[in-house]
C-alpha atoms as a PDB file:
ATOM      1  CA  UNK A   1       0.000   0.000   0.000  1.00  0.00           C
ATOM      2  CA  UNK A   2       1.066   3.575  -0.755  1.00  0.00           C
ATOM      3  CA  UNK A   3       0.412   6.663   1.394  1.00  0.00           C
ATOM      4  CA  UNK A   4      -0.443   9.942  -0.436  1.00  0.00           C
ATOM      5  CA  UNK A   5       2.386  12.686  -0.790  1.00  0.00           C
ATOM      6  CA  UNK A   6       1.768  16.368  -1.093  1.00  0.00           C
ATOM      7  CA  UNK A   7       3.580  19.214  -2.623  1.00  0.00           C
ATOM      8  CA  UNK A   8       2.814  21.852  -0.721  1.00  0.00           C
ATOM      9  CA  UNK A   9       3.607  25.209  -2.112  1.00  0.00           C
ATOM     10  CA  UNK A  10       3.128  29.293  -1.170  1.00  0.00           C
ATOM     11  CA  UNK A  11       2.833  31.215  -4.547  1.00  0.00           C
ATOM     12  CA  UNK A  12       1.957  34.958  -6.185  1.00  0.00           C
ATOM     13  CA  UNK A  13      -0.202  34.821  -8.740  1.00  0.00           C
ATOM     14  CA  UNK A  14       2.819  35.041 -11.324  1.00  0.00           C
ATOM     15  CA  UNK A  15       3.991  31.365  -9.778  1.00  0.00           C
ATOM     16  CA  UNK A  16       6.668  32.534  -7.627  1.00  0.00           C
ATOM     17  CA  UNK A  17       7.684  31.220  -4.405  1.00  0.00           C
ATOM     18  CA  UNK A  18       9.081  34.095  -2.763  1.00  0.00           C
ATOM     19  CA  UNK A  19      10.104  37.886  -3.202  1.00  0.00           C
ATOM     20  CA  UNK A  20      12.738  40.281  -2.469  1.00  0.00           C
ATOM     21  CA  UNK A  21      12.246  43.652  -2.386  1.00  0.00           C
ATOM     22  CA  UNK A  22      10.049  45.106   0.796  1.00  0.00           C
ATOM     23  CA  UNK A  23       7.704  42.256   1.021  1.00  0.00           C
ATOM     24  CA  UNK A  24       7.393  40.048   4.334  1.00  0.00           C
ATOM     25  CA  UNK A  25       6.563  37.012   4.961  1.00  0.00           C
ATOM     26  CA  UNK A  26       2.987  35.458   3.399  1.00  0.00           C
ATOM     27  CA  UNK A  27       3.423  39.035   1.103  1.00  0.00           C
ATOM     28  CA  UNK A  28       2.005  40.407   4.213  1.00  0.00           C
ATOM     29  CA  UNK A  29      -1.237  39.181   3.768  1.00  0.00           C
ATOM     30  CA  UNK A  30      -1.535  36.486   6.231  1.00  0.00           C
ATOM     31  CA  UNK A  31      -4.859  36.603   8.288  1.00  0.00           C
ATOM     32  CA  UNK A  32      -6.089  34.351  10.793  1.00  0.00           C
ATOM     33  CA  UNK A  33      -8.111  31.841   8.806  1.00  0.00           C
ATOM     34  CA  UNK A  34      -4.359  31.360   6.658  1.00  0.00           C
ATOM     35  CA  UNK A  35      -3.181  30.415   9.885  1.00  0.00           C
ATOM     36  CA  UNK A  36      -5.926  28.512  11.410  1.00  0.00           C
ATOM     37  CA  UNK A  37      -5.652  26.343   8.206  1.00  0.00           C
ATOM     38  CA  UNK A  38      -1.982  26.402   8.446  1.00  0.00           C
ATOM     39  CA  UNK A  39      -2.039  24.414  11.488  1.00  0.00           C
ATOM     40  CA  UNK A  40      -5.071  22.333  10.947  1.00  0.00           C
ATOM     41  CA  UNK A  41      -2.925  20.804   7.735  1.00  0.00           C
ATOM     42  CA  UNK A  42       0.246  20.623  10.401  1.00  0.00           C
ATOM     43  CA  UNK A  43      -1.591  19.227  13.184  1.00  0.00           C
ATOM     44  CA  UNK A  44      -2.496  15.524  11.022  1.00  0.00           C
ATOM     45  CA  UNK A  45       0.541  12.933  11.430  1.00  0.00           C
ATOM     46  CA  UNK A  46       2.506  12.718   8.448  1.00  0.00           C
ATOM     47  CA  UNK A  47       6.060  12.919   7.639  1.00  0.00           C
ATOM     48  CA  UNK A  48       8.083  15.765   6.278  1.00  0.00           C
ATOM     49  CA  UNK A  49      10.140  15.608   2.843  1.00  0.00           C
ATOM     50  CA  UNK A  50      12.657  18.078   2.305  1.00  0.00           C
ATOM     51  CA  UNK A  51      15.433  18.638  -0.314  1.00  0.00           C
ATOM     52  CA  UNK A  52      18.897  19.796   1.588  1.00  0.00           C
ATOM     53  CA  UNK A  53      18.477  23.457  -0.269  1.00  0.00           C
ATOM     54  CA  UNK A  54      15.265  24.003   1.530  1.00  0.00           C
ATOM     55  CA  UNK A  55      16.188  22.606   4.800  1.00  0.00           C
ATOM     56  CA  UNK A  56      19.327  24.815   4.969  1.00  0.00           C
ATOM     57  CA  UNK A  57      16.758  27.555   4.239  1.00  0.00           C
ATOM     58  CA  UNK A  58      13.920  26.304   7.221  1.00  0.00           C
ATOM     59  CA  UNK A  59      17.124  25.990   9.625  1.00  0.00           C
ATOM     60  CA  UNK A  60      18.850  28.968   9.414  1.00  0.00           C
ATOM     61  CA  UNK A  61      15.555  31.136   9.106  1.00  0.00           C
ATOM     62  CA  UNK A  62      14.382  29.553  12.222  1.00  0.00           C
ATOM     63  CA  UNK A  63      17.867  29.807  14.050  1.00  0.00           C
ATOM     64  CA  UNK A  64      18.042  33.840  13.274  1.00  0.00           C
ATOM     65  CA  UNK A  65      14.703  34.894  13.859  1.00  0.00           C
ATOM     66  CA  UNK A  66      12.961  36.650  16.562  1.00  0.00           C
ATOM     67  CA  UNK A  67      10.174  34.704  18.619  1.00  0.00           C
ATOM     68  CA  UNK A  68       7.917  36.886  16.921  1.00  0.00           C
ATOM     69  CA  UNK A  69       8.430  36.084  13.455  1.00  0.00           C
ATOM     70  CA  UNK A  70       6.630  34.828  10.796  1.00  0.00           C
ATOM     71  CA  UNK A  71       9.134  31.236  11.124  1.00  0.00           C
ATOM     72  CA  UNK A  72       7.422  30.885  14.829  1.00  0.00           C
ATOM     73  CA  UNK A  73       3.966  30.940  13.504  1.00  0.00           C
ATOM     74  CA  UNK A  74       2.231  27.651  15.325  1.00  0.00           C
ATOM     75  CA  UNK A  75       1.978  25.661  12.310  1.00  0.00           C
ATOM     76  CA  UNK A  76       5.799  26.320  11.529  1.00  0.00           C
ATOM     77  CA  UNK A  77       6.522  25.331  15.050  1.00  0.00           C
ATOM     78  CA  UNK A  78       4.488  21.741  14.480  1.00  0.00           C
ATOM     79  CA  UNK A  79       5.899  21.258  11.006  1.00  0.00           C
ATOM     80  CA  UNK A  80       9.390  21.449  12.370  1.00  0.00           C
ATOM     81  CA  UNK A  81       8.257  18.832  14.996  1.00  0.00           C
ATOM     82  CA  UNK A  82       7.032  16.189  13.008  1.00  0.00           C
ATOM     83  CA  UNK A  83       9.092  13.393  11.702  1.00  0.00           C
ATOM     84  CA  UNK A  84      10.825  14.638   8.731  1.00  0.00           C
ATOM     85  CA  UNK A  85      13.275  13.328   5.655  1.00  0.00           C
ATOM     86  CA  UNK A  86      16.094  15.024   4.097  1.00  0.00           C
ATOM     87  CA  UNK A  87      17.214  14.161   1.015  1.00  0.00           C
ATOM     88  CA  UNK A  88      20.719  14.986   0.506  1.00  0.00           C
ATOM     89  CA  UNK A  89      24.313  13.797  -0.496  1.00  0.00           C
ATOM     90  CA  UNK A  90      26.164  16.677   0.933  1.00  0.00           C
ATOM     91  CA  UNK A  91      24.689  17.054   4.645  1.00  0.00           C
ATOM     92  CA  UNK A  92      25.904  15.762   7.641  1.00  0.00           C
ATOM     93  CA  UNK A  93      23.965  15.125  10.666  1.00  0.00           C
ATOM     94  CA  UNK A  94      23.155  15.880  13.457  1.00  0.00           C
ATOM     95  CA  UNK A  95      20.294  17.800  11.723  1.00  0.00           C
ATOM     96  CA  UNK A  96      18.812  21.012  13.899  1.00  0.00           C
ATOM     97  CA  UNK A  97      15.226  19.742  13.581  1.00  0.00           C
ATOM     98  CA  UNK A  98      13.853  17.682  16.302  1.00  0.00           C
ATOM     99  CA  UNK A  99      13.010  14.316  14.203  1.00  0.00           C
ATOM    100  CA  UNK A 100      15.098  14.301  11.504  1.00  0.00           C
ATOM    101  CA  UNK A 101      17.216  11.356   9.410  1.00  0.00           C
ATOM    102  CA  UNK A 102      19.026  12.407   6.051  1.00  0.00           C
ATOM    103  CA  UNK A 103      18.394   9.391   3.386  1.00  0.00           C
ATOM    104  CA  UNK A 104      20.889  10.091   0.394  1.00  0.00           C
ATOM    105  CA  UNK A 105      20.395   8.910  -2.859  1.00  0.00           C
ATOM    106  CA  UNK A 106      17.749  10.549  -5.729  1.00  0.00           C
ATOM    107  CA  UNK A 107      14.901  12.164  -4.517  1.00  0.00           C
ATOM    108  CA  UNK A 108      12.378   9.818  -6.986  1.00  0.00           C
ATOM    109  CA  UNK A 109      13.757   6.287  -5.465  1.00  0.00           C
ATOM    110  CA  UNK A 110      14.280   8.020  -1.630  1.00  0.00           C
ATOM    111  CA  UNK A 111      10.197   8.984  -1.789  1.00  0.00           C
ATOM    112  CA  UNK A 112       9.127   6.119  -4.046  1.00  0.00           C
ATOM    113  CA  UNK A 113      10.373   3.876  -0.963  1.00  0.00           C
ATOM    114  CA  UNK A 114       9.065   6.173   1.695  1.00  0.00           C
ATOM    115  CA  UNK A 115       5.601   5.819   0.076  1.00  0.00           C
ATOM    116  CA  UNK A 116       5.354   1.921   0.727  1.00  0.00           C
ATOM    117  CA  UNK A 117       6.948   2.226   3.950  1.00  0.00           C
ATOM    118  CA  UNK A 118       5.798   4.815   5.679  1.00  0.00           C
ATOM    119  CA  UNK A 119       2.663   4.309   7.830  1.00  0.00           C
ATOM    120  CA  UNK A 120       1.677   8.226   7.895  1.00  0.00           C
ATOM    121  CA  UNK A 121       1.017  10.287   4.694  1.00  0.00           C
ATOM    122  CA  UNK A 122       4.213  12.848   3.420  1.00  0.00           C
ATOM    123  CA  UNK A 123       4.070  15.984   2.571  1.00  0.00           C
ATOM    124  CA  UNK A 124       7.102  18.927   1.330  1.00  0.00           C
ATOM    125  CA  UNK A 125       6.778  22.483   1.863  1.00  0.00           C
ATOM    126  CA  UNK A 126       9.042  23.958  -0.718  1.00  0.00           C
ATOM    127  CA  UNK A 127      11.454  21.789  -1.855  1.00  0.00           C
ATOM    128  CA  UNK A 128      10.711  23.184  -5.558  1.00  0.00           C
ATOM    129  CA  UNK A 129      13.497  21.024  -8.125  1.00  0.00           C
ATOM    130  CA  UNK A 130      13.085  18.026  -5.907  1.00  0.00           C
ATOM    131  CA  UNK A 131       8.782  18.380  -6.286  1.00  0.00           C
ATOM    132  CA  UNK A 132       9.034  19.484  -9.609  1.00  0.00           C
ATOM    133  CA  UNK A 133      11.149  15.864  -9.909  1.00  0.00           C
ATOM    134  CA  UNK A 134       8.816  14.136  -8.687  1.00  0.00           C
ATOM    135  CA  UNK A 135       5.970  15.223 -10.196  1.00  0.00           C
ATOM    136  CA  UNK A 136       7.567  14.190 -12.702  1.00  0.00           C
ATOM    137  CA  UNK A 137       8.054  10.790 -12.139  1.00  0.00           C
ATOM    138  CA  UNK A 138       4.366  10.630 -10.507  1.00  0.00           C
ATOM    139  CA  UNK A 139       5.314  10.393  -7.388  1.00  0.00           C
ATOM    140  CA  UNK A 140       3.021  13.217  -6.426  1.00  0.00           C
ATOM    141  CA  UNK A 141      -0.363  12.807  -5.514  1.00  0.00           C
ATOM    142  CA  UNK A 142      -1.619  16.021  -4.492  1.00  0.00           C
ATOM    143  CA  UNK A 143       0.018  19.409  -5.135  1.00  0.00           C
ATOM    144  CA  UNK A 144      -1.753  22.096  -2.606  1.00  0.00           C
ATOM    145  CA  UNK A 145      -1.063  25.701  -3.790  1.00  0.00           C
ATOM    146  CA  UNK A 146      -1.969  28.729  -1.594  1.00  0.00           C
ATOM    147  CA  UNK A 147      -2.299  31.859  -3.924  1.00  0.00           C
ATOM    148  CA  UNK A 148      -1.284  35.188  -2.545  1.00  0.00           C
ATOM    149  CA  UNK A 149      -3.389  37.950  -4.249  1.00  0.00           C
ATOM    150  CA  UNK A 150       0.160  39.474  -5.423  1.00  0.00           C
ATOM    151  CA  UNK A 151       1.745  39.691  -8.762  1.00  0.00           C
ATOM    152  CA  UNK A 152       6.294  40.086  -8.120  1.00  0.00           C
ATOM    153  CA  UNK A 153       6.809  40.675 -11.784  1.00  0.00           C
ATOM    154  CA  UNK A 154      10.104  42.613 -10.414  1.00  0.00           C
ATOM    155  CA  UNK A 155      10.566  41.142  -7.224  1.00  0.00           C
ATOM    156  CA  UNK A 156       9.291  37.350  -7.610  1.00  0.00           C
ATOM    157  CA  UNK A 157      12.031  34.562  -6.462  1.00  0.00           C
ATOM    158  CA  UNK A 158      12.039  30.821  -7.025  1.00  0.00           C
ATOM    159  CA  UNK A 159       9.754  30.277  -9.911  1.00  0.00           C
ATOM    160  CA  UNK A 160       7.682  27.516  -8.811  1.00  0.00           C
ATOM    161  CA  UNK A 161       7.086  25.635 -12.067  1.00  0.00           C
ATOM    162  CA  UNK A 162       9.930  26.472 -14.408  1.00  0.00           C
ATOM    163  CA  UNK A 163      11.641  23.879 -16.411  1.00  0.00           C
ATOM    164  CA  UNK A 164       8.428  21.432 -15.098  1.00  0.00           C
ATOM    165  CA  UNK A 165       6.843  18.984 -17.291  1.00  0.00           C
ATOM    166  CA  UNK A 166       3.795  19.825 -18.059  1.00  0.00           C
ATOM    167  CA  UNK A 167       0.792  18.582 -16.089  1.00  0.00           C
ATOM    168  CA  UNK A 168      -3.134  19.230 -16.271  1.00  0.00           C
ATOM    169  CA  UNK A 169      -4.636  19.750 -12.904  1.00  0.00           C
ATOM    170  CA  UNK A 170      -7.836  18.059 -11.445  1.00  0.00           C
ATOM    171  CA  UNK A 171      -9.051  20.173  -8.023  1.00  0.00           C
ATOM    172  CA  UNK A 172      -9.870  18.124  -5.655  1.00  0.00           C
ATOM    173  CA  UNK A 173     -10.688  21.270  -2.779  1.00  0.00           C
ATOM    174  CA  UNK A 174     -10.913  24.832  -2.844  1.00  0.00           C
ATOM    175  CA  UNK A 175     -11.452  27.537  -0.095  1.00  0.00           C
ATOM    176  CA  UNK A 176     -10.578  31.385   0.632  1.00  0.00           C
ATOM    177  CA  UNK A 177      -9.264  32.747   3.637  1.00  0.00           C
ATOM    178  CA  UNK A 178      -9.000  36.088   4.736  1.00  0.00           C
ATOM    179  CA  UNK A 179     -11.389  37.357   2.313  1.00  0.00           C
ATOM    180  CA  UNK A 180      -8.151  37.004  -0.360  1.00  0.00           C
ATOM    181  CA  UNK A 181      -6.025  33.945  -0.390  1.00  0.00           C
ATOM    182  CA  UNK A 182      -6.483  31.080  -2.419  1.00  0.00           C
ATOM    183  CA  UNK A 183      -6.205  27.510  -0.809  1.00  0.00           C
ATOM    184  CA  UNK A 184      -6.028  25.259  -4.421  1.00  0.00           C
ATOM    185  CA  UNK A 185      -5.457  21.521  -4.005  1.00  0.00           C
ATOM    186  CA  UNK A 186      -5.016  19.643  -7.332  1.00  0.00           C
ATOM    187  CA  UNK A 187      -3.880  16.454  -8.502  1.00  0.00           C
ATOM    188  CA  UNK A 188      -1.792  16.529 -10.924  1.00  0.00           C
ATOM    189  CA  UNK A 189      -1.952  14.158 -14.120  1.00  0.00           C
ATOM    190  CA  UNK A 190       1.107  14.782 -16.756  1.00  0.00           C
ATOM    191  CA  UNK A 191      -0.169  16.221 -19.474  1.00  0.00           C
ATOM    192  CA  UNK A 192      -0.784  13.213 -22.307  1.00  0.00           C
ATOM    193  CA  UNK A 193      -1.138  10.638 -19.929  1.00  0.00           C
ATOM    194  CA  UNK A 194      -4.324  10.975 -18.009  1.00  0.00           C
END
């Protein structure tokens, strides 16, 4: 049997991950239904995927913020305690996250074994080459977009889907929060093969 993995993903409307410029964290348009949500999602058992990139990025965002930032929001705080998997072939451990085991090898055989092993469902925040990888390879069962009502045409970092195969989209749920945010969860069928 094989337990469900989700790509989970924070996006502006122009598909990009993050921004420089003078925006915050969430774009600054976090409410408290995004957050609420944020930790309902969190608060199920499941296990963690991360690529090494990202969990450099989680790590030292976490170890230089203030108690007050946007990286201590409650559902941050339960993400980082859940059982999680690095995959990586340049990190040592020990890992600064509470439950954490580095498996090294490619990303596509490290989560095609974790799905028939593990007994909760997975689930990657970020992790964008190594999701875009395995959607790829169809690995990905669910890919769970929230959509900030911001366009970073100047500003815009990590381009979510560039250089992805291309996939049509069935959605599966759909909800606002905040009066502005999208919550979008798809599943994604490559395109010519559904």
């Amino acid at each position: 049997m094989s337990v469900s993995y989700t790509f989970d993903v924070f996006s502006s409307l122009d598909g990009f991950g993050a921004a420089g410029g003078d925006w915050t964290g969430y774009w600054g348009k976090q409410g408290p239904e995004l957050l609420d949500r944020r930790l309902a999602l969190y608060r199920q058992e499941q296990r963690m995927v991360f690529g090494a990139h990202t969990y450099r990025a989680f790590a030292q965002m976490v170890a230089a913020s203030a108690d007050d930032a946007d990286v201590r929001d409650p559902w941050v705080t339960r993400m980082r305690n859940l059982p999680a998997t690095v995959v990586s072939s340049t990190l040592e451990g020990p890992l600064d996250w509470p439950d954490a085991e580095i498996s090294r090898g490619d990303a596509v055989d490290v989560v095609a074994r974790l799905k028939k092993e593990s007994p909760v469902p997975l689930r990657s925040h970020g992790s964008l080459a190594m999701n875009r990888a395995l959607m790829a390879a169809g690995l990905v069962d669910r890919v769970q977009v929230t959509l900030f009502p911001v366009i970073t045409g100047r500003t815009g970092l990590d381009p979510i889907f560039r250089g992805s195969a291309d996939f049509d989209l069935e959605l599966i749920e759909q909800r606002t929060l905040d009066g502005h945010i999208q919550d979008l969860v798809y599943r994604p069928i490559l395109h010519g093969h559904g």
